[in-house]
Protein backbone atom coordinates (compact mmCIF):
# COMPACT_ATOMS: atom_id res chain seq x y z
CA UNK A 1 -20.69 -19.77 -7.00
CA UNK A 2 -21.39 -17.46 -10.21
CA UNK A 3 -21.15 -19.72 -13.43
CA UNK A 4 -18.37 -17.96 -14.71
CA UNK A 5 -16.76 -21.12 -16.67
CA UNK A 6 -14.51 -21.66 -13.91
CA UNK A 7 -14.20 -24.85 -12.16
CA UNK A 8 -15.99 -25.68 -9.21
CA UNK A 9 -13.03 -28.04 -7.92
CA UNK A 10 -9.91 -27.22 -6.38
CA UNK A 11 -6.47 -27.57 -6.11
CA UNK A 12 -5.07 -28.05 -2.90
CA UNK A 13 -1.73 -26.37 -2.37
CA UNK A 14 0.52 -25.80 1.16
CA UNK A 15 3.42 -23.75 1.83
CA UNK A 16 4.94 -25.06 5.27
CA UNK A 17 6.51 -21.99 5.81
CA UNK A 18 6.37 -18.46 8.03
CA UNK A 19 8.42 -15.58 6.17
CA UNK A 20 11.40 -17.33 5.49
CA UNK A 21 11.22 -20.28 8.22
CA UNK A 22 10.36 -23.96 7.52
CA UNK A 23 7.76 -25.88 9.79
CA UNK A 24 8.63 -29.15 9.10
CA UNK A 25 5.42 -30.15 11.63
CA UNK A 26 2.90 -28.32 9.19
CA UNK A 27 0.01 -30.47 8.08
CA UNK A 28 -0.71 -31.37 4.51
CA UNK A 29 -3.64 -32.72 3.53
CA UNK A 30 -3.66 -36.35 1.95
CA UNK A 31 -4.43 -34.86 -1.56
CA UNK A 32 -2.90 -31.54 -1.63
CA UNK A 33 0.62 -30.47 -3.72
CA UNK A 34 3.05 -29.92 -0.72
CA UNK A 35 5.41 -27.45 -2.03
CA UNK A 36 9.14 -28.11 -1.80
CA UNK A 37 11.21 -25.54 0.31
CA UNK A 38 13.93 -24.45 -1.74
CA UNK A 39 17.90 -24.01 -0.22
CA UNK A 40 17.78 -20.85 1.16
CA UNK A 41 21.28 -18.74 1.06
CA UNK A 42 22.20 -16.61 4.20
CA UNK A 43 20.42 -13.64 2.85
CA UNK A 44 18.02 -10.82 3.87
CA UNK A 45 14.94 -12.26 4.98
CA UNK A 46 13.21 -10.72 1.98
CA UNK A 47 15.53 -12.30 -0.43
CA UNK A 48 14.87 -15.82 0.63
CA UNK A 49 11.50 -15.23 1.15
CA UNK A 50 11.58 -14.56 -2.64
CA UNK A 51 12.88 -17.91 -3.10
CA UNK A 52 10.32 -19.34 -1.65
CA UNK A 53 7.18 -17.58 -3.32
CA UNK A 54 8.79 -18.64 -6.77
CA UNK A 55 8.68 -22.28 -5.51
CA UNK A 56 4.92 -21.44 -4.77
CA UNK A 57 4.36 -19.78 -8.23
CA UNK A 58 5.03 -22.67 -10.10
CA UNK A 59 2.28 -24.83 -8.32
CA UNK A 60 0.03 -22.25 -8.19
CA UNK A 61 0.65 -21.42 -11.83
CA UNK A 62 -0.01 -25.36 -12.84
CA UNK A 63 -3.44 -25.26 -10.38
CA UNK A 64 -6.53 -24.49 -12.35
CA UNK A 65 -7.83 -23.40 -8.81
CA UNK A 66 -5.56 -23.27 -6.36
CA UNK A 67 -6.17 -23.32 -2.44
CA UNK A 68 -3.21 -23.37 -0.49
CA UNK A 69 -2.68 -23.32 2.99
CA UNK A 70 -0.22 -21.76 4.16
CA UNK A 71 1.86 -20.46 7.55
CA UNK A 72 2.11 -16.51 6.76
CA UNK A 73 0.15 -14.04 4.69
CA UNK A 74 2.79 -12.46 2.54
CA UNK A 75 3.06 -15.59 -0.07
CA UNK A 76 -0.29 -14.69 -1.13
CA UNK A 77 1.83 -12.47 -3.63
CA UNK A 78 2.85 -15.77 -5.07
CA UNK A 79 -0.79 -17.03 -5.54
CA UNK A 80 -2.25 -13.55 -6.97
CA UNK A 81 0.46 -13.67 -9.37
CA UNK A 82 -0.61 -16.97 -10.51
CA UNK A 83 -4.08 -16.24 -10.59
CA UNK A 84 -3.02 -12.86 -12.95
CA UNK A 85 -1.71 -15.07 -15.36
CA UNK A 86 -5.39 -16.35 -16.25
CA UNK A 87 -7.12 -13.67 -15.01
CA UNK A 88 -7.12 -10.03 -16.18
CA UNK A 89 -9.36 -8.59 -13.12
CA UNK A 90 -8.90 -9.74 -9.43
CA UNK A 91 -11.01 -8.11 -6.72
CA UNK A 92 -9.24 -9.51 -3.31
CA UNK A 93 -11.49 -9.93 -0.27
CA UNK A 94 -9.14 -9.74 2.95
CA UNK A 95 -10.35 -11.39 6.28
CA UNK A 96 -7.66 -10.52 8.54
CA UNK A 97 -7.37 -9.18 12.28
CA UNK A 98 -4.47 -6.85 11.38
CA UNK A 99 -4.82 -5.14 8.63
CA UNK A 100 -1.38 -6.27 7.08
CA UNK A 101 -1.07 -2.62 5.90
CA UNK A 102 2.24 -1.57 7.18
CA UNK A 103 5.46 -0.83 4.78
CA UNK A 104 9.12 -0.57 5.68
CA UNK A 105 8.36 3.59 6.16
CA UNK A 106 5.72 3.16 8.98
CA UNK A 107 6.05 -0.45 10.38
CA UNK A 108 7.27 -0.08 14.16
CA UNK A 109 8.63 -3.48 14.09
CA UNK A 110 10.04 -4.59 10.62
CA UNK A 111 7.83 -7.59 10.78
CA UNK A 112 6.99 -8.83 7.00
CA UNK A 113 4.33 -10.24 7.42
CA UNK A 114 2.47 -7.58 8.41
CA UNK A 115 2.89 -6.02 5.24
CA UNK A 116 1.21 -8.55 3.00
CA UNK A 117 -1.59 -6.54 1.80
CA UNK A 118 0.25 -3.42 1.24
CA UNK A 119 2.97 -5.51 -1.10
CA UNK A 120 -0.16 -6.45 -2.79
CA UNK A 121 -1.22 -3.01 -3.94
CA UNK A 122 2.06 -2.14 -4.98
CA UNK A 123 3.26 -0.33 -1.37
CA UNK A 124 6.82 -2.03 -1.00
CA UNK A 125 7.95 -1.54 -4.44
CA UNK A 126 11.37 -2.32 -3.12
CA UNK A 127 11.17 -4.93 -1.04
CA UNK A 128 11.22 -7.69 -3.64
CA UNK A 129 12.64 -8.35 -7.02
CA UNK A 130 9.95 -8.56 -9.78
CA UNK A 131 10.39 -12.26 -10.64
CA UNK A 132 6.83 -13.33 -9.90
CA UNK A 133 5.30 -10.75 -12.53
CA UNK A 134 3.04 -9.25 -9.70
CA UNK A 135 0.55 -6.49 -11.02
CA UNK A 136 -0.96 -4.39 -8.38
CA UNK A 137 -4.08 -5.22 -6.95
CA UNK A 138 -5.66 -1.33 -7.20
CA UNK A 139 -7.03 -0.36 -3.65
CA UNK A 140 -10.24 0.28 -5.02
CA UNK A 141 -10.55 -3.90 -5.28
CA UNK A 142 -9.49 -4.90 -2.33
CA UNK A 143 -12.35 -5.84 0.62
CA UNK A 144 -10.87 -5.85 4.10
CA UNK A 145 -12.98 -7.72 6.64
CA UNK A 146 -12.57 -6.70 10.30
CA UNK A 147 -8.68 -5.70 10.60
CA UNK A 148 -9.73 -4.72 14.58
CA UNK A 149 -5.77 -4.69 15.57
CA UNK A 150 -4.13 -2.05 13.79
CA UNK A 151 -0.82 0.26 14.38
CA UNK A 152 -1.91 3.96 14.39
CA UNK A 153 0.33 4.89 11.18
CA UNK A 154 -1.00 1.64 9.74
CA UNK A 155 -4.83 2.97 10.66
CA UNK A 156 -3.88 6.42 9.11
CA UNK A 157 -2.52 4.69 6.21
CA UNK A 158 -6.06 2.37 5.55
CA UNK A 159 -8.21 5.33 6.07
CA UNK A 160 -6.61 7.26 3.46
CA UNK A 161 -6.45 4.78 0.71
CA UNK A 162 -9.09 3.36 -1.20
CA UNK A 163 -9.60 -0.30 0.30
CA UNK A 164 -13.16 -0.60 1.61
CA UNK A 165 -13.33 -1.85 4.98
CA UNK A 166 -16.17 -3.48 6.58
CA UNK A 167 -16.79 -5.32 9.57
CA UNK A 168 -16.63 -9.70 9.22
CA UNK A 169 -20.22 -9.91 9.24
CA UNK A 170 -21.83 -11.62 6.13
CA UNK A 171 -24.20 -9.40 4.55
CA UNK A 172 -21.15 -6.40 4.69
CA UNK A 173 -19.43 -9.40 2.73
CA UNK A 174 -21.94 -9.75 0.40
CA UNK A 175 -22.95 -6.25 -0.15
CA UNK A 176 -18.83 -5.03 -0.58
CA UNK A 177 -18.61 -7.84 -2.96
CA UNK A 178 -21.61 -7.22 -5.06
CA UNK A 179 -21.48 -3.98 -5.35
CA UNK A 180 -17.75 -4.37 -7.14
CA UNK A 181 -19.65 -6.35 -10.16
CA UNK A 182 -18.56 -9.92 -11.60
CA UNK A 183 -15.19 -10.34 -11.15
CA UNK A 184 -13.25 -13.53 -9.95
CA UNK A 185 -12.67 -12.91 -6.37
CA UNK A 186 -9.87 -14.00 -4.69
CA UNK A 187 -10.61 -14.69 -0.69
CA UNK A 188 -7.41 -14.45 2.06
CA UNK A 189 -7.97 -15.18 5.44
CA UNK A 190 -5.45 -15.45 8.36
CA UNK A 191 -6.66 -17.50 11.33
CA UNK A 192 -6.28 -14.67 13.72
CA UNK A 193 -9.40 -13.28 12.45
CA UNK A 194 -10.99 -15.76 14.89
CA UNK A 195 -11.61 -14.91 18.59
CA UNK A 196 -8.29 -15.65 20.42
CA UNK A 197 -10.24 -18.03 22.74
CA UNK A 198 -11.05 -20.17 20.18
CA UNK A 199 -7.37 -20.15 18.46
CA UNK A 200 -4.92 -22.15 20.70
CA UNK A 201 -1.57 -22.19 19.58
CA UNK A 202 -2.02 -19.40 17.61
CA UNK A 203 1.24 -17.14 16.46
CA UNK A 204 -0.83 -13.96 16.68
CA UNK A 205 -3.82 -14.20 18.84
CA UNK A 206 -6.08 -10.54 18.63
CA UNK A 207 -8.48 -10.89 21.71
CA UNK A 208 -12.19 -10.94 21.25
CA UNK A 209 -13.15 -10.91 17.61
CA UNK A 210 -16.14 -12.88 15.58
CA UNK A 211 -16.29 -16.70 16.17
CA UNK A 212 -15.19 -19.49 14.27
CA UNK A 213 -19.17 -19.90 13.06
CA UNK A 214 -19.09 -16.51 12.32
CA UNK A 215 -16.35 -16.59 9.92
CA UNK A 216 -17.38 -19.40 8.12
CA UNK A 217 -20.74 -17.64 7.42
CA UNK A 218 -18.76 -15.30 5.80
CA UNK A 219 -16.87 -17.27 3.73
CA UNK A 220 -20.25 -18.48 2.62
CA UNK A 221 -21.67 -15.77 1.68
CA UNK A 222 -18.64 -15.20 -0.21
CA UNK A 223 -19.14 -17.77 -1.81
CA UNK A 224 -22.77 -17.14 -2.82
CA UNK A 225 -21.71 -13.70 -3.97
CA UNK A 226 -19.07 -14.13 -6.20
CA UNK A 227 -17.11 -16.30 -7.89
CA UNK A 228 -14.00 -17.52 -5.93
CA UNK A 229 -11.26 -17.86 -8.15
CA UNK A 230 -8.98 -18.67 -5.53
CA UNK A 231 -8.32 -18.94 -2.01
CA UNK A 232 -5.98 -18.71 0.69
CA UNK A 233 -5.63 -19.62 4.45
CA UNK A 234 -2.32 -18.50 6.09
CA UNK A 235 -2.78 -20.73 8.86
CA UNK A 236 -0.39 -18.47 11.70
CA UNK A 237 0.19 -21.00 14.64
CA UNK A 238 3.29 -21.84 16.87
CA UNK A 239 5.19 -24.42 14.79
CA UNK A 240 5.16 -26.66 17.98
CA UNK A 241 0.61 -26.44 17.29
CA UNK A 242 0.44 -26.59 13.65
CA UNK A 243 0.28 -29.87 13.34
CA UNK A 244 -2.50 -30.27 16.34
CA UNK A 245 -6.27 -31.88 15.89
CA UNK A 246 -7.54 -28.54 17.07
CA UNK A 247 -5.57 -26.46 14.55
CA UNK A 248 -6.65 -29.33 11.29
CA UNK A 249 -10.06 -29.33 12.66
CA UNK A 250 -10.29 -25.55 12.21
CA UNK A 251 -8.26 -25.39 8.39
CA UNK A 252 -11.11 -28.41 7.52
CA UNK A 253 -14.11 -25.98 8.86
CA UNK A 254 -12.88 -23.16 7.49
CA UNK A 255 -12.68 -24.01 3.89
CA UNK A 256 -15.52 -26.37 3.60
CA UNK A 257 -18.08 -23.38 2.92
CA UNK A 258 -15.89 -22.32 -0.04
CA UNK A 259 -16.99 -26.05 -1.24
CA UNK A 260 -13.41 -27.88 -0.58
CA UNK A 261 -13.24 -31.13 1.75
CA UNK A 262 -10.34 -32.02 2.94
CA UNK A 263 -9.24 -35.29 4.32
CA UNK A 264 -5.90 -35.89 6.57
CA UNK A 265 -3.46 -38.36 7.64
CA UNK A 266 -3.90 -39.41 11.05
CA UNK A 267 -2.39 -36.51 13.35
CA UNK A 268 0.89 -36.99 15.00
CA UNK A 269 -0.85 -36.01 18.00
C-alpha cells in the first residue's frame, strides 16, 4: 500500500443482510463488528433498506478502516458515506459481473441491487432520503472491472458515461488505477465476479468469468497500486449457503491480498 498516513489495519464490519432481508445464517468473523438489524416497518423496500444502511453508517463511521462483508452491493452507499466523512477524494474500483448500472427508468426488473453503482454516482436521486450525507462518486472515478452480464439499456447507459471499464485482469487494474493519481481507493467486489463453477450457492451465478486466483491477483495489484482506504465484499449467496466452509473459505481468500486475515468460529456445517 502507498504510505499515505493511513492505517495498514482494518476494521472488520458485516451486514447480514440482502436489500432489506435478514440472513440470520450469515457468517461473522470472530473479530469483526456484526451490525445490528434494526426493526424494519412494513414499508417500501427502499425505505427499510434505508434503515438499515444508517445502522451500517454508524460502524463504518467509528472504523478507522472499515471492511465489511456484506450480503448485497447497494449498502456500499453506507460505507462510501463513511469513508467521505474523512476523506475528501474517493476513486471507487468496482469488481462486479453485472455492472450494477441500472436505475428505476431502465431496470427491466426493479431489482435494487442492481443499481448499486448507479446510486453511487448520484443516478437514483430519488430512491433514498439523504440521511447518510452521500456525495456522488463522479463517473470519471469510478473503475469497473469485468461487468460481462449486462442489460442492453444498462450497456447503453455504461458506454455513455464516464466510468472506465476494463477487463478483471491485473495490470488493466493497475494501469486504471494509476493513471487516476494518489487518491484513497475504495475496492467493491461482489462474489459473482468469480466463474459460476467455482461459486456454489451463489444468489447470482454469471457463467464463465476469471477464477477465484484470478481475482485475487487483482485485488493485489490493487493493493500495490493504490492505497485502499476501504473495502467491501457483498458476499451474494443463497441464505441456506452463506454460512457454508466453501462460501468462508472464499470471503478468507479473497480479502487476504488486501492484507486482512480473518479467523472464524467453527462452521455450523
Amino acid at each position: 500500500m502507498a504510505d499515505s498516513g493511513i492505517d495498514d489495519s482494518w476494521d472488520l464490519i458485516v451486514t447480514p443482510w440482502h436489500v432489506d432481508e435478514y440472513i440470520p445464517a450469515f457468517p461473522s468473523p470472530a473479530t469483526a463488528t456484526e451490525v445490528a438489524c434494526p426493526d424494519l416497518p412494513a414499508s417500501p423496500v427502499a425505505a427499510r433498506m434505508s434503515l438499515l444502511h444508517q445502522a451500517a453508517l454508524g460502524a463504518v463511521t467509528r472504523a478507522a478502516r472499515p471492511l465489511v462483508l456484506s450480503g448485497d452491493c447497494p449498502t456500499t452507499r453506507a460505507v462510501v458515506a463513511g469513508l467521505q466523512r474523512r476523506h475528501r477524494d474517493l476513486v471507487v474500483l468496482w469488481l462486479d459481473a453485472h455492472g450494477d448500472f441500472n436505475t428505476p427508468a431502465i431496470s427491466t426488473s426493479g431489482y435494487l441491487g442492481g443499481m448499486a453503482l448507479a446510486m453511487l454516482t448520484g443516478r437514483t436521486p430519488d430512491l433514498f432520503d439523504d440521511t447518510l450525507g452521500l456525495r456522488p462518486v463522479p463517473e470519471s472515478k469510478v473503475v469497473l472491472a469485468d461487468a460481462r452480464d449486462l442489460d442492453p439499456a444498462e450497456h447503453a447507459a455504461l458506454a455513455a458515461s464516464d466510468v472506465r471499464r476494463v477487463p478483471a485482469d491485473p495490470d488493466a487494474i493497475t494501469s486504471a488505477l494509476g493513471r487516476l493519481g494518489p487518491v484513497p481507493v475504495y475496492v467493491h467486489l461482489d462474489i459473482d465476479v468469480i466463474d459460476g463453477t467455482q461459486l456454489p450457492g451463489a444468489r447470482f451465478p454469471s457463467g464463465p468469468g476469471p477464477s477465484l486466483a484470478q481475482i485475487e491477483e487483482c485485488l493485489g495489484a490493487a493493493a500495490e497500486t493504490a492505497t485502499i482506504a476501504g473495502a467491501y465484499f457483498a458476499c451474494a449467496w443463497l441464505p441456506e449457503h452463506a454460512d457454508d466452509r466453501s462460501s468462508r473459505d472464499t470471503m478468507t481468500r479473497l480479502t487476504a491480498p488486501l492484507g486482512a486475515e480473518l479467523t472464524w468460529h467453527e462452521p455450523s456445517r
